[in-house]
Protein backbone atom coordinates (compact mmCIF):
# COMPACT_ATOMS: atom_id res chain seq x y z
CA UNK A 1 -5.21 -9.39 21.16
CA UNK A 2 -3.70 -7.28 18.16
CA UNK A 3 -6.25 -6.70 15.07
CA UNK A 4 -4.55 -8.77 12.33
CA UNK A 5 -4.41 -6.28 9.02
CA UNK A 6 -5.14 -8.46 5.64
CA UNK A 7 -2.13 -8.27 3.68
CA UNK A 8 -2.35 -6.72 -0.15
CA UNK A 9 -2.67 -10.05 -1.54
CA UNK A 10 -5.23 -11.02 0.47
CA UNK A 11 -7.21 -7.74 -0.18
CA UNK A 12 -6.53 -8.25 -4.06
CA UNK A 13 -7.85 -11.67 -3.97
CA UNK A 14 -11.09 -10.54 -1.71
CA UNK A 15 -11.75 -7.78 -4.75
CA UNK A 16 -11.76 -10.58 -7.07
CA UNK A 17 -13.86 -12.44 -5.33
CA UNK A 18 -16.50 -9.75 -5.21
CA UNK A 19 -15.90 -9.64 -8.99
CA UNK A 20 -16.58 -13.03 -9.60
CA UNK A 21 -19.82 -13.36 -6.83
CA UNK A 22 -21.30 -9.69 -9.07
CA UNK A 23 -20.45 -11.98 -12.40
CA UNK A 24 -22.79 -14.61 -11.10
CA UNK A 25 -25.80 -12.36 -10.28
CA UNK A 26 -25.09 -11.39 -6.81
CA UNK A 27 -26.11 -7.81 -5.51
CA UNK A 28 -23.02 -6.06 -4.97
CA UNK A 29 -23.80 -5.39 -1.40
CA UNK A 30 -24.54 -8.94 -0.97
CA UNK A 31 -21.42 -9.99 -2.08
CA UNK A 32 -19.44 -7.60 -0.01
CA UNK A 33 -20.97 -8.81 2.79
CA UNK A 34 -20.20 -12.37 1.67
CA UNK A 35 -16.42 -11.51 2.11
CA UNK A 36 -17.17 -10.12 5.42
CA UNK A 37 -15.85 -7.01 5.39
CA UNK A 38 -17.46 -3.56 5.37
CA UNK A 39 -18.94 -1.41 2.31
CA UNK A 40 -16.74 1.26 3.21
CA UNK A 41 -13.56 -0.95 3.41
CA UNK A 42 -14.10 -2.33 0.00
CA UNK A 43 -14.34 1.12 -1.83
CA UNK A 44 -11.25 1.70 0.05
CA UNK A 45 -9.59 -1.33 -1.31
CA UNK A 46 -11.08 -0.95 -4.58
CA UNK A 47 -9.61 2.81 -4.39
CA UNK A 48 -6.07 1.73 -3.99
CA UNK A 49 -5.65 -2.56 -5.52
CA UNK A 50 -8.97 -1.83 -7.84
CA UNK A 51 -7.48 -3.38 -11.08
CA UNK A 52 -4.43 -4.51 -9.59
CA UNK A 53 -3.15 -8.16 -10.27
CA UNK A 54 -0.53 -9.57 -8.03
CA UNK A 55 2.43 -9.26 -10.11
CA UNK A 56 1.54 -5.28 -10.55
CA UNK A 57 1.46 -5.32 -6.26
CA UNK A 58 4.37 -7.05 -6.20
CA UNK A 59 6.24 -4.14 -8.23
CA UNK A 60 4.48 -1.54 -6.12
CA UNK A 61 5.99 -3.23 -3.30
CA UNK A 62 9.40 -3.68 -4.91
CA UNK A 63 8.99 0.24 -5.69
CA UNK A 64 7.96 1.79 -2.20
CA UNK A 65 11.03 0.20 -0.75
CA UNK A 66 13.44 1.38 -3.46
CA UNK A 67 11.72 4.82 -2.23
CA UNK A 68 11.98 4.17 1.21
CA UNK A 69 15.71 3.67 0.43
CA UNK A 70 16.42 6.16 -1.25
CA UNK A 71 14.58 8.56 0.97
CA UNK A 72 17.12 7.56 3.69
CA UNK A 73 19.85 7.96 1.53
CA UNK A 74 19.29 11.47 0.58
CA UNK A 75 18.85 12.83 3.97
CA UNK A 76 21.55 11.23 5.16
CA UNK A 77 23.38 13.06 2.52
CA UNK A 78 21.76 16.26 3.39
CA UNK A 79 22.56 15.44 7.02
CA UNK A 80 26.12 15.26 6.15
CA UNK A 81 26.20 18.84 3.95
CA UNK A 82 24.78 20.69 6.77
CA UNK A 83 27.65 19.10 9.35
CA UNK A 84 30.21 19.91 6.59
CA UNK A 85 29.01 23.35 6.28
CA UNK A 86 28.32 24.01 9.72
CA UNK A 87 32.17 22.92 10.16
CA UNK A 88 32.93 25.14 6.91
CA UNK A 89 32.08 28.27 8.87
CA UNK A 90 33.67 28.07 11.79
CA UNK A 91 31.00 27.78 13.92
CA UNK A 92 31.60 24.63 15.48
């Protein structure tokens, strides 16, 4: 059986609910715990969706796969220049 990965919405939603348990009095480690997921995970998190509401991930999202796209792109061009060159020179 496959370890099932939270998604970034879930993971933004679990650091708000940490937020809200520490808002009501709850030890920080307590309310980690609570979520059941490790200290160490949830610095992680906080690390990379700390502050992050859901239409901000949705844009990150949005802009690692213009990236993504674009990274293809360009070395496909840069494919092609070095075939064209290659050709250029005769030493096909």
């Amino acid at each position: 059986m496959a370890i099932k990965r939270p998604k970034p919405e879930d993971i933004v939603v679990k650091l708000r609910q940490v937020e809200v348990l520490m808002g009501q009095g709850m030890p920080r480690i307590d309310a980690i715990r609570q979520i059941s997921f490790t200290e160490q995970t949830y610095y992680r998190w906080k690390k990379k969706y700390g502050g992050m509401g859901t239409e901000q991930l949705k844009e990150l999202k949005r802009l690692q796969r213009e990236n993504e796209r674009l990274r293809r792109a360009v070395s496909d061009l840069t494919l092609d220049k070095l075939i064209l060159k290659e050709a250029a020179s005769g030493n096909f």
